[in-house]
N, C-alpha and C. Protein backbone atom coordinates (compact mmCIF):
# COMPACT_ATOMS: atom_id res chain seq x y z
N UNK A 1 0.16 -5.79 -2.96
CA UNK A 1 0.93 -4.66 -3.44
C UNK A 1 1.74 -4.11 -2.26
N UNK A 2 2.49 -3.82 -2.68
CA UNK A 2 3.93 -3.47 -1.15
C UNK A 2 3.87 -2.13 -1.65
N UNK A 3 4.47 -1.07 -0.24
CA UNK A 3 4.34 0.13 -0.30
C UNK A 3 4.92 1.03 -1.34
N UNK A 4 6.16 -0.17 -1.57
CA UNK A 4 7.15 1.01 -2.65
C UNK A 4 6.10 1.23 -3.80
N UNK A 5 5.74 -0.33 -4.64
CA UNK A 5 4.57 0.02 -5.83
C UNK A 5 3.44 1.12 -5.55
N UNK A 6 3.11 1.00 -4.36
CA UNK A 6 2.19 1.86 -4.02
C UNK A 6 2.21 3.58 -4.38
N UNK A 7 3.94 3.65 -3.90
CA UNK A 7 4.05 4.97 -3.94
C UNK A 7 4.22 5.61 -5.38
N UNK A 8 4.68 4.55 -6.10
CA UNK A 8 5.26 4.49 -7.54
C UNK A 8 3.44 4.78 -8.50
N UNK A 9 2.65 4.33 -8.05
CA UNK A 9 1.33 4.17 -8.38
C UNK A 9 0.72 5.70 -8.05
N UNK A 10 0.85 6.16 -7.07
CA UNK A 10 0.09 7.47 -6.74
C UNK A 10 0.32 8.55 -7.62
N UNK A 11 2.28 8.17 -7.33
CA UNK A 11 3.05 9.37 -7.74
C UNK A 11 2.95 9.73 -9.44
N UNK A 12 3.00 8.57 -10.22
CA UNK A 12 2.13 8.49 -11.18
C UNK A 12 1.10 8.38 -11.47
N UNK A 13 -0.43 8.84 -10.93
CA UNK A 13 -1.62 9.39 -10.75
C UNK A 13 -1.31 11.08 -10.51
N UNK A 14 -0.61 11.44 -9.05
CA UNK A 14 -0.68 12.86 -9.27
C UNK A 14 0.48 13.59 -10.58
N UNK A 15 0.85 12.65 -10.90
CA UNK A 15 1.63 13.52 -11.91
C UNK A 15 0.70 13.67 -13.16
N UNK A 16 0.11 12.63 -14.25
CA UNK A 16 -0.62 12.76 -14.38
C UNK A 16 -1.74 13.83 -14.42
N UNK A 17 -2.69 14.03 -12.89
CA UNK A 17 -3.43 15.26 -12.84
C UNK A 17 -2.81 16.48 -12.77
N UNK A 18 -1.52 16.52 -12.30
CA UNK A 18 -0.77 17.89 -12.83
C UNK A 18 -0.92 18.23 -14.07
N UNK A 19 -0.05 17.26 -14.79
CA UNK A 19 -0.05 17.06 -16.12
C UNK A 19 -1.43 17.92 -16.57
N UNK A 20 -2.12 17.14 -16.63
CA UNK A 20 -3.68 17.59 -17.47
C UNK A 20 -4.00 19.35 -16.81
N UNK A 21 -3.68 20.16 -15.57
CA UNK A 21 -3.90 20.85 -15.01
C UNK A 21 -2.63 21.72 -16.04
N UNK A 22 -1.57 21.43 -15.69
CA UNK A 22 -0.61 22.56 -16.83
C UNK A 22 -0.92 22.23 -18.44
N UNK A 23 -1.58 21.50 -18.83
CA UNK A 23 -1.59 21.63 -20.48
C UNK A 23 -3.11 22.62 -20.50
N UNK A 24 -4.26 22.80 -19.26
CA UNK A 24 -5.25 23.47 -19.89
C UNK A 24 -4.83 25.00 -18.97
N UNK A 25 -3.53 25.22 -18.66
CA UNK A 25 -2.90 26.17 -18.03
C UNK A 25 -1.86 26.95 -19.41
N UNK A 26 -1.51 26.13 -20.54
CA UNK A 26 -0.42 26.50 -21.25
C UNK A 26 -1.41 26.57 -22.46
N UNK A 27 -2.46 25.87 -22.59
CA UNK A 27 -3.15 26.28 -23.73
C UNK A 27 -4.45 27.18 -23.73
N UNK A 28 -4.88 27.30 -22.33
CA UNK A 28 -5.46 28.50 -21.91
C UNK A 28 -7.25 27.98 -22.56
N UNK A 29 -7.13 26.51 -21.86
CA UNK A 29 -8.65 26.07 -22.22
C UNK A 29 -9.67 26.76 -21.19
N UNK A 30 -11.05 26.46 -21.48
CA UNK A 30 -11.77 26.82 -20.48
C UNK A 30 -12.69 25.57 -20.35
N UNK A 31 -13.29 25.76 -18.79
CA UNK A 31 -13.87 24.62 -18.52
C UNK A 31 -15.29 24.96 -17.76
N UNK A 32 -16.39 24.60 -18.31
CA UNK A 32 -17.56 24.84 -17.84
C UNK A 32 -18.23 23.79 -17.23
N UNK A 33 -18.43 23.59 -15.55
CA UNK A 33 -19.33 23.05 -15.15
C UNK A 33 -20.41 23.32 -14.56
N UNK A 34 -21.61 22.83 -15.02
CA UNK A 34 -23.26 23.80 -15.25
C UNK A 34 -23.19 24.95 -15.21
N UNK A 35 -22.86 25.25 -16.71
CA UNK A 35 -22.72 26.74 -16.43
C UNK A 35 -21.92 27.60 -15.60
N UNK A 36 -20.96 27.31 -15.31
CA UNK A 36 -20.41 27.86 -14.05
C UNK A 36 -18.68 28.11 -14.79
N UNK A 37 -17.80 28.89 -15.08
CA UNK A 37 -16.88 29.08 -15.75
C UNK A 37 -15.25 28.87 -14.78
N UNK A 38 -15.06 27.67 -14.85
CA UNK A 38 -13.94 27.54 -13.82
C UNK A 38 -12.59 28.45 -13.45
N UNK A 39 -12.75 29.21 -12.89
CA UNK A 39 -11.40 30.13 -12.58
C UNK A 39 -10.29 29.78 -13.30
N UNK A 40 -9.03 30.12 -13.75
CA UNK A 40 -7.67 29.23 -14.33
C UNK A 40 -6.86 29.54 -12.57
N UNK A 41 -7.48 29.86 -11.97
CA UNK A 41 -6.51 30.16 -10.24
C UNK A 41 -6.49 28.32 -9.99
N UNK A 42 -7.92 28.01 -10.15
CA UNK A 42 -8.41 25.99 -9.97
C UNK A 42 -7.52 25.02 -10.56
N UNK A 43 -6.77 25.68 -11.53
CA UNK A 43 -5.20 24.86 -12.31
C UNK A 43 -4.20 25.09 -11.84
N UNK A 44 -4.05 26.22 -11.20
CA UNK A 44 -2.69 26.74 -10.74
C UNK A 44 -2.54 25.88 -9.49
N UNK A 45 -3.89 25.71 -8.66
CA UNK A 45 -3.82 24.71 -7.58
C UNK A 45 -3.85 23.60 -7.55
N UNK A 46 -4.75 22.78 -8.90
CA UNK A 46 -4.36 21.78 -9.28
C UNK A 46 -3.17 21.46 -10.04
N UNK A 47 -2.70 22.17 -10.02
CA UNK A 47 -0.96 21.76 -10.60
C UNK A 47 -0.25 21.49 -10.03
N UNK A 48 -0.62 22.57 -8.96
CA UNK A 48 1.33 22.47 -7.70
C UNK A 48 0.68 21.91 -6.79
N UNK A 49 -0.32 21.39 -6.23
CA UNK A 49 -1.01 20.75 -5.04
C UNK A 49 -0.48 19.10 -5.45
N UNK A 50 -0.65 18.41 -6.99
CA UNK A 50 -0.56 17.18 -7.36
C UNK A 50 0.80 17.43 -7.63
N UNK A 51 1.65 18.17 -8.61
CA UNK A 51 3.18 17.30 -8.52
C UNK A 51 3.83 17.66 -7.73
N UNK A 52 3.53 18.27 -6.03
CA UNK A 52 4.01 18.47 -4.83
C UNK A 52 4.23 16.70 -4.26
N UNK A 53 2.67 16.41 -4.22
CA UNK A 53 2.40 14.91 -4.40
C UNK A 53 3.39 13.93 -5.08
N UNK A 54 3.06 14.31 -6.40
CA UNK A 54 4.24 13.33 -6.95
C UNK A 54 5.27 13.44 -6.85
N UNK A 55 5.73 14.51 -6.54
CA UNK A 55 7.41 14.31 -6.12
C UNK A 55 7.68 13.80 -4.64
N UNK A 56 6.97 13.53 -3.70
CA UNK A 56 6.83 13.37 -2.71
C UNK A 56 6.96 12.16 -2.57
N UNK A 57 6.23 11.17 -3.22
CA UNK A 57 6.20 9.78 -3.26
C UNK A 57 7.39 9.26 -4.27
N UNK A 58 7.68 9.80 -5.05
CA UNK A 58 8.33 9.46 -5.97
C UNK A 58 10.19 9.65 -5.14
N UNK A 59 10.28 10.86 -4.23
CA UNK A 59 11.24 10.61 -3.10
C UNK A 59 11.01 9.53 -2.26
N UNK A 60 10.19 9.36 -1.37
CA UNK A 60 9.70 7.91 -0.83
C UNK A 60 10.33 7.30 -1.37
N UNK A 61 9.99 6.56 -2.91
CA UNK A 61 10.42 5.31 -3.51
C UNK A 61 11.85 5.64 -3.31
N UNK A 62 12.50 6.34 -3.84
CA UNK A 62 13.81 6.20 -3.92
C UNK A 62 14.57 6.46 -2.55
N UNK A 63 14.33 6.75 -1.29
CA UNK A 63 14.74 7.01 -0.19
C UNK A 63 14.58 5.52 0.18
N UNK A 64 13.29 4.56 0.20
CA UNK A 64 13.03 3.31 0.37
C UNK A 64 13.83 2.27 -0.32
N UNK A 65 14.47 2.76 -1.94
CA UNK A 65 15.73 1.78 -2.96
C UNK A 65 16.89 2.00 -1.74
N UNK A 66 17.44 3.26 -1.40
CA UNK A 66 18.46 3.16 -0.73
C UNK A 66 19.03 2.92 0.43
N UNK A 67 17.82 2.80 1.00
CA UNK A 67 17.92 1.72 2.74
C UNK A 67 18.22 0.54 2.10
N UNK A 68 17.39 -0.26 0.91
CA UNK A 68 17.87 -1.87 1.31
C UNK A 68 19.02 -2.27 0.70
């Protein structure tokens, strides 16, 4: 696997976990692990922490199309 796929691979992984982080952000789920009631602050960071990510790599790839 060469780097560009690579980046193309992540960047679609953290988009993805954004993804899932703004739909239980817009539908206002809640999430309990053992008992323990997950903040919605834990989405707000999992949102912009991962498609910071994916846009990141997803520049990569295309900064990497226009060198060759």
């Amino acid at each position: 696997m060469n780097y560009s796929k690579y980046c193309i691979a992540s960047g679609v992984l953290f988009s993805l976990v954004a993804l899932a982080h703004l739909l239980r952000l817009i539908y206002d789920m809640s999430v309990q692990i053992e008992g323990f009631a997950v903040p919605m602050l834990a989405s707000w960071i999992g949102f912009v922490i991962p498609a910071c990510l994916a846009i990141w790599a997803f520049r990569i790839v295309r900064a990497a199309r226009n060198t060759w």
